[in-house]
N, C-alpha and C. Protein backbone atom coordinates (compact mmCIF):
# COMPACT_ATOMS: atom_id res chain seq x y z
N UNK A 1 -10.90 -124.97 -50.52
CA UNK A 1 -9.60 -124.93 -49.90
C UNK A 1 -8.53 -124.93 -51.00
N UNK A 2 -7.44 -124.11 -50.82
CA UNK A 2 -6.14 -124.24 -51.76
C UNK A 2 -5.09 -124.72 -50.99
N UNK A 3 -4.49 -125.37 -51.57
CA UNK A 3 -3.18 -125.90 -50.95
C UNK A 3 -1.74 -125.62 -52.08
N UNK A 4 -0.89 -125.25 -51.80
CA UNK A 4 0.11 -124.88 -52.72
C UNK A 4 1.50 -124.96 -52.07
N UNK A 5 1.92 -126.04 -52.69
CA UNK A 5 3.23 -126.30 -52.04
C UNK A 5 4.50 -127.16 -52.79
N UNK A 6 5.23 -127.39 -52.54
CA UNK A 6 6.48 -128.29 -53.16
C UNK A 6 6.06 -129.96 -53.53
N UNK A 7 6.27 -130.52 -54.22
CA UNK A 7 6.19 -132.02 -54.60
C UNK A 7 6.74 -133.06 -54.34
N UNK A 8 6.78 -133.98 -53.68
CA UNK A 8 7.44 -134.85 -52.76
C UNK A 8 7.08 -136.29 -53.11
N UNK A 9 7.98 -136.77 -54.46
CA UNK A 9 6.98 -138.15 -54.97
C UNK A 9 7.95 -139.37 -54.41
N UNK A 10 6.84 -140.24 -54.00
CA UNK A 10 6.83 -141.37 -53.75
C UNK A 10 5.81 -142.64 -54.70
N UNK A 11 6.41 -144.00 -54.74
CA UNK A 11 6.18 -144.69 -56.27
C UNK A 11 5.00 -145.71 -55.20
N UNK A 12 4.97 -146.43 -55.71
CA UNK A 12 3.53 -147.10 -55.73
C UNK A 12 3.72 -147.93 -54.31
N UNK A 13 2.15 -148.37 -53.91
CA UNK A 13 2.03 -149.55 -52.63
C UNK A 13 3.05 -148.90 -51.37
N UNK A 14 2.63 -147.33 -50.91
CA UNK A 14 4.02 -147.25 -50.16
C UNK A 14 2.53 -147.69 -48.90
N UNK A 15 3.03 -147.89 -47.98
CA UNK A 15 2.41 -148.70 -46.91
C UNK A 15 2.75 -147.99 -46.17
N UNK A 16 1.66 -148.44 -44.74
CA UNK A 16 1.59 -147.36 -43.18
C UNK A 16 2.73 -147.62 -42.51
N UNK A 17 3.23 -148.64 -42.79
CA UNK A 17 4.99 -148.90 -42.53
C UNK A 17 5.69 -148.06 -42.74
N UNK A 18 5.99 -147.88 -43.74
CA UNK A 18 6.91 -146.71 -44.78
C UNK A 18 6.13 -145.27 -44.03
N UNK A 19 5.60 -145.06 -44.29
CA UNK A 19 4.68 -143.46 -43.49
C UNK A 19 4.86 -143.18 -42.55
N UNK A 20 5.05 -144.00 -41.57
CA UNK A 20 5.34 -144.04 -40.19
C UNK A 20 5.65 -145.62 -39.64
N UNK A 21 6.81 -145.66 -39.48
CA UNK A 21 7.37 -147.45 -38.94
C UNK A 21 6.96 -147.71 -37.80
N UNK A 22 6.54 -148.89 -37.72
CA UNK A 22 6.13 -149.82 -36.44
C UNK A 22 6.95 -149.36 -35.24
N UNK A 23 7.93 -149.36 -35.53
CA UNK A 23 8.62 -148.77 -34.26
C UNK A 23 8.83 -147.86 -33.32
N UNK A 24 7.67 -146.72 -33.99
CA UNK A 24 7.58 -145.44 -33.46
C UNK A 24 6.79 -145.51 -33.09
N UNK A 25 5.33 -146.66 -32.88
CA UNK A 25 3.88 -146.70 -32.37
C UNK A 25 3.85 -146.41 -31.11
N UNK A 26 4.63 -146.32 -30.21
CA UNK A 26 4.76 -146.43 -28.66
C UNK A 26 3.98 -145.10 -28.31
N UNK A 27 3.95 -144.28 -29.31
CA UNK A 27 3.29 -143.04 -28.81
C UNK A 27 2.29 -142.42 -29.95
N UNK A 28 1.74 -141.96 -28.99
CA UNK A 28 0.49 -141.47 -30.02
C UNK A 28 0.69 -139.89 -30.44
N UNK A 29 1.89 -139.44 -29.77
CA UNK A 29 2.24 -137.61 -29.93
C UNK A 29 2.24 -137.05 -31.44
N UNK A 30 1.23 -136.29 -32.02
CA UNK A 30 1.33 -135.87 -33.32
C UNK A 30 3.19 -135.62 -33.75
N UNK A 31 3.37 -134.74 -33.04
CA UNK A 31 4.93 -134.24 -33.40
C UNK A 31 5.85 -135.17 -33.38
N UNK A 32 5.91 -136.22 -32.28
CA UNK A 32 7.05 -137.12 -32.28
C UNK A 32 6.89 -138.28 -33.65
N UNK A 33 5.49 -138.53 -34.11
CA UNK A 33 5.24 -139.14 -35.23
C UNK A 33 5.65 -138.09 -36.23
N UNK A 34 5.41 -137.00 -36.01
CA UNK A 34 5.98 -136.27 -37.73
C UNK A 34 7.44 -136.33 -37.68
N UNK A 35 8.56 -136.55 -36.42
CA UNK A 35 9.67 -136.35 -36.34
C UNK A 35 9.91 -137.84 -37.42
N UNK A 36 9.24 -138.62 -37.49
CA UNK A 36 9.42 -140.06 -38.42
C UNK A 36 8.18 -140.14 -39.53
N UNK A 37 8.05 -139.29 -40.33
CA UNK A 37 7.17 -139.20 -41.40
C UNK A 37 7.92 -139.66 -42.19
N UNK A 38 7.43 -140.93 -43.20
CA UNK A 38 8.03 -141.21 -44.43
C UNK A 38 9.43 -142.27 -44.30
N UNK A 39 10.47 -141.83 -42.83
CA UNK A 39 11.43 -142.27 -42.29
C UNK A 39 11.47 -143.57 -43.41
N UNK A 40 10.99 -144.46 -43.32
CA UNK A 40 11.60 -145.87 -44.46
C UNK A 40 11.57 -145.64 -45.98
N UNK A 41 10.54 -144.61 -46.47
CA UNK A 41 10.67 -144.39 -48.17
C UNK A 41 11.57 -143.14 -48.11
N UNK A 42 11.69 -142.44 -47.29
CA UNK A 42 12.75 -141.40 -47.24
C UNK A 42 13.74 -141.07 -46.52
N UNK A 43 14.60 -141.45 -45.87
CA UNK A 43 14.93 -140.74 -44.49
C UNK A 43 15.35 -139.39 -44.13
N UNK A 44 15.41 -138.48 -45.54
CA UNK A 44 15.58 -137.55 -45.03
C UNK A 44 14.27 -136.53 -45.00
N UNK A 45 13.42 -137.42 -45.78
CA UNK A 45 11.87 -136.61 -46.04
C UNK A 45 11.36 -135.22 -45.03
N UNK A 46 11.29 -135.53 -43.76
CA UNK A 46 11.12 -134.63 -42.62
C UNK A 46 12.45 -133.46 -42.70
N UNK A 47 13.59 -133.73 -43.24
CA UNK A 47 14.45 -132.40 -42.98
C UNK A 47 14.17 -131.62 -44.09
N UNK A 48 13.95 -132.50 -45.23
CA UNK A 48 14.09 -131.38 -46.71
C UNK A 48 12.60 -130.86 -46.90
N UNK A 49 11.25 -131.34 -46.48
CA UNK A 49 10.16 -130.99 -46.98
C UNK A 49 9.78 -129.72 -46.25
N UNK A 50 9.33 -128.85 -46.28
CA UNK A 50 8.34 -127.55 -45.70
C UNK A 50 7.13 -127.64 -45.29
N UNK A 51 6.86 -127.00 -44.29
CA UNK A 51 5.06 -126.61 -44.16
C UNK A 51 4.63 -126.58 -45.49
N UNK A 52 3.38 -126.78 -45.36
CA UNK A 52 2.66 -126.80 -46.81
C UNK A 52 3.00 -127.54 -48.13
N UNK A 53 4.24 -128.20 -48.07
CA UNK A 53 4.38 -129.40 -49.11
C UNK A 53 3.38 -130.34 -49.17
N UNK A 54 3.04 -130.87 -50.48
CA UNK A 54 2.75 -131.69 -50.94
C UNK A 54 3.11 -133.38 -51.13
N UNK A 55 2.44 -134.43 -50.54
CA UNK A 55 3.26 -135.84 -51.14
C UNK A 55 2.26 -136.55 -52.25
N UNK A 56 3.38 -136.65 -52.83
CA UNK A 56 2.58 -137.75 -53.87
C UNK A 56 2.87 -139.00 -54.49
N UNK A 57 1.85 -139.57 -54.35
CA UNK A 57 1.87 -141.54 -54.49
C UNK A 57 1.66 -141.57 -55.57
N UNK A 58 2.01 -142.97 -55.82
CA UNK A 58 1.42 -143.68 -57.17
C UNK A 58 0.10 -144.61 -56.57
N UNK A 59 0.18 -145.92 -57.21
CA UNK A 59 -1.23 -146.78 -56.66
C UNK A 59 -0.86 -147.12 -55.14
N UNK A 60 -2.33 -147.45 -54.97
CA UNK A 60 -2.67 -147.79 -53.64
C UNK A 60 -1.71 -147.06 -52.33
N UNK A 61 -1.25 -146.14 -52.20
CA UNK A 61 -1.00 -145.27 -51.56
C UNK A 61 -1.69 -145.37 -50.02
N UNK A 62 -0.91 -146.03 -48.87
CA UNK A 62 -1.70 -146.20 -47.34
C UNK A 62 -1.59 -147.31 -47.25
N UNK A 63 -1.18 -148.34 -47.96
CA UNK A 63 -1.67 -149.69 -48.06
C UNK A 63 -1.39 -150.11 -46.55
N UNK A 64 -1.83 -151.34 -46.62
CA UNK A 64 -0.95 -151.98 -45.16
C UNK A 64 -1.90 -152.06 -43.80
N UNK A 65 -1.69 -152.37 -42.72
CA UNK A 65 -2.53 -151.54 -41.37
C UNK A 65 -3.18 -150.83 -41.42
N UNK A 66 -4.18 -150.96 -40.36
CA UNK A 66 -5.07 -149.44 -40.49
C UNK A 66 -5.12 -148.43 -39.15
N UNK A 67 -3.87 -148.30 -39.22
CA UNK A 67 -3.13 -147.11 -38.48
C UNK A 67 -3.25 -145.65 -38.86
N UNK A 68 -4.42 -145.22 -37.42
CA UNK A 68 -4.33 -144.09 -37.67
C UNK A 68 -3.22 -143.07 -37.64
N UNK A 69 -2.60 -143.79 -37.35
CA UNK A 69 -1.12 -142.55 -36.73
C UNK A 69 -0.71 -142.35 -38.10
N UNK A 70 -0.47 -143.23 -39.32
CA UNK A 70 -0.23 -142.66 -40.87
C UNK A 70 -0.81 -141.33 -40.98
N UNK A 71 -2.05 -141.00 -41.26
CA UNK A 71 -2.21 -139.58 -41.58
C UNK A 71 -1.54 -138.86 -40.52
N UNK A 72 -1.84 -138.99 -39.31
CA UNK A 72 -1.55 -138.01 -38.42
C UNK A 72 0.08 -137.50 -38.27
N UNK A 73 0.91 -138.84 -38.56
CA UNK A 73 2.02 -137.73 -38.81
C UNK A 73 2.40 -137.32 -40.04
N UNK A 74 1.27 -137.92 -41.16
CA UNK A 74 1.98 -136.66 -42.37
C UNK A 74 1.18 -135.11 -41.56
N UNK A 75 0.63 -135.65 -41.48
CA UNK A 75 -0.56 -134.07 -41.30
C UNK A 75 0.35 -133.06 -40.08
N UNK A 76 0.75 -133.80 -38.84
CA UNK A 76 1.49 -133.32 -38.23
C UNK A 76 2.70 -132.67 -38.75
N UNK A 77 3.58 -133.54 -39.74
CA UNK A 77 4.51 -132.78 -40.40
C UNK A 77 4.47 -131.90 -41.00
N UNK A 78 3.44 -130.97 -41.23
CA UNK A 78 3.31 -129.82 -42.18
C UNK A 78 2.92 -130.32 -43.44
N UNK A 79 2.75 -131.74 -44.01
CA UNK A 79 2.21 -131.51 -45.43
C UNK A 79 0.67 -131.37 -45.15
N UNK A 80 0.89 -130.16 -46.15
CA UNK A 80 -0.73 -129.45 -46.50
C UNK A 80 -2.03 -130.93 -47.38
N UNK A 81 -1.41 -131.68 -48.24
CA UNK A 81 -2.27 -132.24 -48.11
C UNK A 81 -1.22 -133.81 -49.00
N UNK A 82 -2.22 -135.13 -49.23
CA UNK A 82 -1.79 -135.76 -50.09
C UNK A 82 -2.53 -136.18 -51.78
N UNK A 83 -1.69 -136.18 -52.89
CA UNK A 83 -2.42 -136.47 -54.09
C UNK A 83 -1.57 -137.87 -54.37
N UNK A 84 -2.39 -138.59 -54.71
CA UNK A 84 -1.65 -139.70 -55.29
C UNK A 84 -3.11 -140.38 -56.66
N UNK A 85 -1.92 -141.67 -57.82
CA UNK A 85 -3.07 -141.96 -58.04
C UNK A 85 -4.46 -142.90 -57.82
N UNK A 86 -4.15 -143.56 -56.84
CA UNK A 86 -4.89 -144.18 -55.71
C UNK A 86 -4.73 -144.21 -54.21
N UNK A 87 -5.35 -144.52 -53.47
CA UNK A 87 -5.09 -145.02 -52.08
C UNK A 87 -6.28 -146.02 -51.72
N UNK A 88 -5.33 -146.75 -50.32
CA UNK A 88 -6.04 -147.98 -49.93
C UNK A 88 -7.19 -147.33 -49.47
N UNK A 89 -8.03 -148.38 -49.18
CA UNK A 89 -9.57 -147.73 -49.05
C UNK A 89 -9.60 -147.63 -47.35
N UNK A 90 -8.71 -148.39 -46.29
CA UNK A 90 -8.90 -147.69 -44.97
C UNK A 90 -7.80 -146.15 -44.80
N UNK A 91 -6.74 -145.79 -45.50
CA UNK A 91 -6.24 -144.86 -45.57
C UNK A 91 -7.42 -143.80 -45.68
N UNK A 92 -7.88 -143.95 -46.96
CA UNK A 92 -8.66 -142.79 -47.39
C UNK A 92 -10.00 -142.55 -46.30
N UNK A 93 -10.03 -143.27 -46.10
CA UNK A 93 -11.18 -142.95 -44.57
C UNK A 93 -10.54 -142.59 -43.38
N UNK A 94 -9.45 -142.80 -43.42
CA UNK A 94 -8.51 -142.55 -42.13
C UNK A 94 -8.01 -140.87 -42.20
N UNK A 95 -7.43 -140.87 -43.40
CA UNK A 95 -6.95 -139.23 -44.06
C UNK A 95 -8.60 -138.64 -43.43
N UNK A 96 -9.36 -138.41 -43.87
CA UNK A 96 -10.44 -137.64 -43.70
C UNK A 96 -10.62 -137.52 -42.14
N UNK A 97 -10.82 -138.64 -41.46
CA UNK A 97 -11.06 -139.07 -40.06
C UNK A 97 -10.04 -138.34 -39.25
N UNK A 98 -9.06 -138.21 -39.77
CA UNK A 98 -7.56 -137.32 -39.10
C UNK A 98 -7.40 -135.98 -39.56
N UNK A 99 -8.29 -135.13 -40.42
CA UNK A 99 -8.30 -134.12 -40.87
C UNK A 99 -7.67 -133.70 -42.06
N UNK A 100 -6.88 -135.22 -42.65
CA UNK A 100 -5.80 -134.60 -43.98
C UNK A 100 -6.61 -134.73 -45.34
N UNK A 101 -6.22 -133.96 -46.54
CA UNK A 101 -7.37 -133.39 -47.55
C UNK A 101 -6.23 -135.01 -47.94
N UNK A 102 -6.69 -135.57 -48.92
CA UNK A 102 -6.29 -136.07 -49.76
C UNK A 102 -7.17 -135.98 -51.05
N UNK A 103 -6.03 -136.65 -52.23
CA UNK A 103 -6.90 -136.66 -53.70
C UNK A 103 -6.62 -137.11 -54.46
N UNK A 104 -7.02 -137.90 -55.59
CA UNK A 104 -6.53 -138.79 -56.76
C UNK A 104 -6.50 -137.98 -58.05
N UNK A 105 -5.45 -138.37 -58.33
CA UNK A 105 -4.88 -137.97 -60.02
C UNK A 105 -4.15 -138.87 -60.56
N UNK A 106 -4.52 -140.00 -61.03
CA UNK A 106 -3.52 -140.45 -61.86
C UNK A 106 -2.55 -139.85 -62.88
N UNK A 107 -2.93 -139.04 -63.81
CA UNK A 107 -1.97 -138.11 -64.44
C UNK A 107 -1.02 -137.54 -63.58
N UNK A 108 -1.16 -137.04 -62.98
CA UNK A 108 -0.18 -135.84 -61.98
C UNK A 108 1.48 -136.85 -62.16
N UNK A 109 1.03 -137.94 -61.40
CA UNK A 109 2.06 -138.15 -60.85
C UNK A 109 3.16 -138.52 -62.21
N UNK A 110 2.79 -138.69 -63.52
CA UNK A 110 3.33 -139.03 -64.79
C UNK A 110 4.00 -137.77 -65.41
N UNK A 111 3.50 -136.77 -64.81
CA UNK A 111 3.78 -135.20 -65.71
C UNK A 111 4.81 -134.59 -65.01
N UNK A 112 5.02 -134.93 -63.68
CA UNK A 112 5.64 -133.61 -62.53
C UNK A 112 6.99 -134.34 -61.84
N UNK A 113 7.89 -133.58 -61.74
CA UNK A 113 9.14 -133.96 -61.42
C UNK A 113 9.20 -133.14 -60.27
N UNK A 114 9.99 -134.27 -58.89
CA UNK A 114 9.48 -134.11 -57.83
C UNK A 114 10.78 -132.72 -57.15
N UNK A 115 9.79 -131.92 -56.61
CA UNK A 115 10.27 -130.37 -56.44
C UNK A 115 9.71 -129.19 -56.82
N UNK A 116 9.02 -129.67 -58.18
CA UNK A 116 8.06 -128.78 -58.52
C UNK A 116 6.74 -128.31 -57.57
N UNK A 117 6.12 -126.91 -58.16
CA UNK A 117 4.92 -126.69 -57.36
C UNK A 117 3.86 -126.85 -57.98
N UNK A 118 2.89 -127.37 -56.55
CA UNK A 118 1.41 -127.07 -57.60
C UNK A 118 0.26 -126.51 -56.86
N UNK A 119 -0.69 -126.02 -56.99
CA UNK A 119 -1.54 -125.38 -56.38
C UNK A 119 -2.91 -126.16 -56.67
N UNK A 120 -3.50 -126.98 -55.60
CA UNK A 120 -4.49 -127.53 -55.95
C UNK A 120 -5.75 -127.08 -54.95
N UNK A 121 -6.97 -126.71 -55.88
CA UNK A 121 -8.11 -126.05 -55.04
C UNK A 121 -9.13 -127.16 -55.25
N UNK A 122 -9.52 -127.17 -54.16
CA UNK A 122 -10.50 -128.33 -53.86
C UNK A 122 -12.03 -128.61 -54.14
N UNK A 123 -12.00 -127.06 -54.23
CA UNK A 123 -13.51 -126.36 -54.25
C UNK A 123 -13.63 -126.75 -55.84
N UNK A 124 -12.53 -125.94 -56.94
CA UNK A 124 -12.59 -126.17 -58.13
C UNK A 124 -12.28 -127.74 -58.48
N UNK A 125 -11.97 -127.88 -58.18
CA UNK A 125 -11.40 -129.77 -58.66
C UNK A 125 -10.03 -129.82 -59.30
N UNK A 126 -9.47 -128.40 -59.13
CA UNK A 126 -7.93 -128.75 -60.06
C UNK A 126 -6.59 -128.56 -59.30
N UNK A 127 -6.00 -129.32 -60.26
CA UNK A 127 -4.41 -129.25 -59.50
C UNK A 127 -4.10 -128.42 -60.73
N UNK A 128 -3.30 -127.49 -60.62
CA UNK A 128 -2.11 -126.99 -61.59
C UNK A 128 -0.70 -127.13 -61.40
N UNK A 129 0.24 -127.44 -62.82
CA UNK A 129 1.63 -127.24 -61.94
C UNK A 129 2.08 -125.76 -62.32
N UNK A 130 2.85 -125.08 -61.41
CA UNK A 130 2.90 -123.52 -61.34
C UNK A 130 3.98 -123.39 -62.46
N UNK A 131 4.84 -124.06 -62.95
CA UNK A 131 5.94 -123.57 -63.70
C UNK A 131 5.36 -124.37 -65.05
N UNK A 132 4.69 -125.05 -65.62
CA UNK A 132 4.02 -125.26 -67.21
C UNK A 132 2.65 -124.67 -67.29
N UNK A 133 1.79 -124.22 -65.81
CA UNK A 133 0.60 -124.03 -66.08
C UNK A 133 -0.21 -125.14 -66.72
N UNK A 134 0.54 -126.40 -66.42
CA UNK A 134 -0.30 -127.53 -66.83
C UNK A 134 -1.72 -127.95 -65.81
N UNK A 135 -2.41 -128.09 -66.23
CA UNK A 135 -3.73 -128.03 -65.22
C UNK A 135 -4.49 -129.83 -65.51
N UNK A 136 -4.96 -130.10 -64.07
CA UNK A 136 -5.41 -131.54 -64.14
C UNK A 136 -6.88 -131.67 -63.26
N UNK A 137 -7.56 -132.50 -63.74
CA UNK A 137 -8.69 -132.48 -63.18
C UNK A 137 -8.84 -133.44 -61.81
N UNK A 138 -9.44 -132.91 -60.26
CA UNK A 138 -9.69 -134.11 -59.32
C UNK A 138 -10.95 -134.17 -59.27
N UNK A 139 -11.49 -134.98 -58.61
CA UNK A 139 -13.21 -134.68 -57.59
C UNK A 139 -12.64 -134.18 -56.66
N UNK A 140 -13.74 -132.71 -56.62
CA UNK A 140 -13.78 -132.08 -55.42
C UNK A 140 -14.03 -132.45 -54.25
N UNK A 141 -13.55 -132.10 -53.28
CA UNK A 141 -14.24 -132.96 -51.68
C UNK A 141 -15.63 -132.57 -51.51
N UNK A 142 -16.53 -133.04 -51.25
CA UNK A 142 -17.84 -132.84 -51.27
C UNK A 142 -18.17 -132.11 -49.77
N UNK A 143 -18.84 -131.14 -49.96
CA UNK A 143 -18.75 -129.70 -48.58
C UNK A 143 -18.62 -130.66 -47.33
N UNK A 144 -19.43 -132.28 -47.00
CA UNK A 144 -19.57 -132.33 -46.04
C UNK A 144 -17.75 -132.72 -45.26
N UNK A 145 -16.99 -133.03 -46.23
CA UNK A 145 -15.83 -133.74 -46.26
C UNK A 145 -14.87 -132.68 -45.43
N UNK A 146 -15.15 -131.55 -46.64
CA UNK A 146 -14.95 -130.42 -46.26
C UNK A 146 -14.50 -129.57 -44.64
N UNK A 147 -15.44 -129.96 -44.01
CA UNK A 147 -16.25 -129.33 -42.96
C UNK A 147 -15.56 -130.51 -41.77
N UNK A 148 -14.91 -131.83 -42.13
CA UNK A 148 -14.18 -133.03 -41.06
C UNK A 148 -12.40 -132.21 -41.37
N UNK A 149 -12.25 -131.63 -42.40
CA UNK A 149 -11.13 -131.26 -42.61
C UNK A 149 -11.07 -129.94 -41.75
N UNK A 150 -11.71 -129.11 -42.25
CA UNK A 150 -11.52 -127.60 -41.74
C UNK A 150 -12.15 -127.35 -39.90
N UNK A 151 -12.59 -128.46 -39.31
CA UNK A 151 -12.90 -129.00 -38.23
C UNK A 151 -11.44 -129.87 -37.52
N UNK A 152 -10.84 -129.66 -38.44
CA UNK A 152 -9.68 -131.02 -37.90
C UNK A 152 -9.59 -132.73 -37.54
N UNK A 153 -10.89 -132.75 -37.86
CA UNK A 153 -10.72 -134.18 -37.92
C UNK A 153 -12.45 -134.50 -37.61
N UNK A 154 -12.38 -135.71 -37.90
CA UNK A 154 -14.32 -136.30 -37.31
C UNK A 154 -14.03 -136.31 -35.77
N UNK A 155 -13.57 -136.32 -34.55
CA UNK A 155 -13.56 -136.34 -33.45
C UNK A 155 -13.77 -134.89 -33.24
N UNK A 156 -13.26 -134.45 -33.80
CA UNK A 156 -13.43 -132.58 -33.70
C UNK A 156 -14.19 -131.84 -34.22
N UNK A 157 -14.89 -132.66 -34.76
CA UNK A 157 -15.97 -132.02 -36.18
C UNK A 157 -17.32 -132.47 -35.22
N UNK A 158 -17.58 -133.95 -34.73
CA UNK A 158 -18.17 -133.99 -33.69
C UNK A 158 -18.40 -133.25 -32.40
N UNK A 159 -17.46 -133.06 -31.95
CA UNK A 159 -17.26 -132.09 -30.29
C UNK A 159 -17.89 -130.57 -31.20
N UNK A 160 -17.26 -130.35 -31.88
CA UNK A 160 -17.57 -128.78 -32.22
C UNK A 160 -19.31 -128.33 -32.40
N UNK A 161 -20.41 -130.06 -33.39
CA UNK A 161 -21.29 -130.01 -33.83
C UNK A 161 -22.38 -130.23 -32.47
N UNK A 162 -21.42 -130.66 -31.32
CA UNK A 162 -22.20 -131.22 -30.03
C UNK A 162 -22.58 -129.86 -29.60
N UNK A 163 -21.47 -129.25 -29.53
CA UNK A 163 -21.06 -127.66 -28.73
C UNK A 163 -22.28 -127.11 -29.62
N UNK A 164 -22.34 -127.21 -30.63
CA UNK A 164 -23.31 -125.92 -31.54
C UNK A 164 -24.77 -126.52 -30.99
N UNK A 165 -25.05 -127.81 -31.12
CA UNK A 165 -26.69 -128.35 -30.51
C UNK A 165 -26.65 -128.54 -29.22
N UNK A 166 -25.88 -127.90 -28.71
CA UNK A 166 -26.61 -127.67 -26.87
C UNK A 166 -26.43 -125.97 -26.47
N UNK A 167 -25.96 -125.11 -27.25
CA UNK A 167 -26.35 -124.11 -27.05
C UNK A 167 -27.43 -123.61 -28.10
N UNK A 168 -28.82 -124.55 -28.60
CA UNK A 168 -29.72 -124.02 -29.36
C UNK A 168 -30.85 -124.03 -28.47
């Protein structure tokens, strides 16, 4: 998978708070959660970012609750995926579980000033930034990871794998 989009940095420990605030839980609607993506570390995050942007953390990135609605409204909002240089460990099971690619780089986030582009392929393991041609190494998502993403999520990756073993 490639993802290539604008840079959208955010600094360390941002929490499922900050990603999506407590206050918007009342609903589970992908879109009405992306209408409040980021809302406390940014507020204008949702007007200035694009389809296919990029966000990127510093440490522990997700922290906090283990609210699935965090991925779902970045993912809902059009960002193509997240790089940071850590995330909490129920985030990162949650990102996958909700269909969003995420990925660690500690470097990245030290080199790139936020606006810039980068094109990161998943298959290869690299991020590049498009205007130095500076290139950085991730772990690739491993095919099966793959396959919960490009499925849209493990609930969907399931239904789809049910559908394929009852018409054999």
């Amino acid at each position: 998978m490639i993802f290539k989009g604008k840079v959208w940095k955010f600094g360390d420990n941002i929490d499922t708070d900050a990603i999506i605030p407590a206050r918007y839980l009342t609903t589970s609607d992908p879109l009405e959660l992306a209408a409040h993506c980021m809302e406390d570390a940014d507020p204008d995050f949702v007007k200035k970012m694009q389809a296919g942007d990029i966000i990127l953390g510093g440490e522990n990135f997700g922290c906090g609750s283990s609210r699935e609605h965090a991925p779902i409204a970045i993912k809902a909002a059009g960002v193509s995926c997240v790089i940071a240089k850590s995330f909490a460990r129920i985030f990162y099971r949650n990102a996958f579980n909700m269909g969003l690619p995420i990925f660690e780089s500690a470097e990245l986030a030290d080199a790139i000033k936020e606006g810039e582009e980068v094109t990161v392929d998943s298959a290869k393991g690299t991020i590049i930034i498009t205007d130095s041609n500076k290139s950085f190494t991730i772990n690739p998502i491993p095919p099966f990871m793959e396959e919960l993403i490009n499925d849209g999520g493990l609930m969907k990756h399931i239904a789809k794998t049910r559908g394929k073993n009852e018409t054999k």
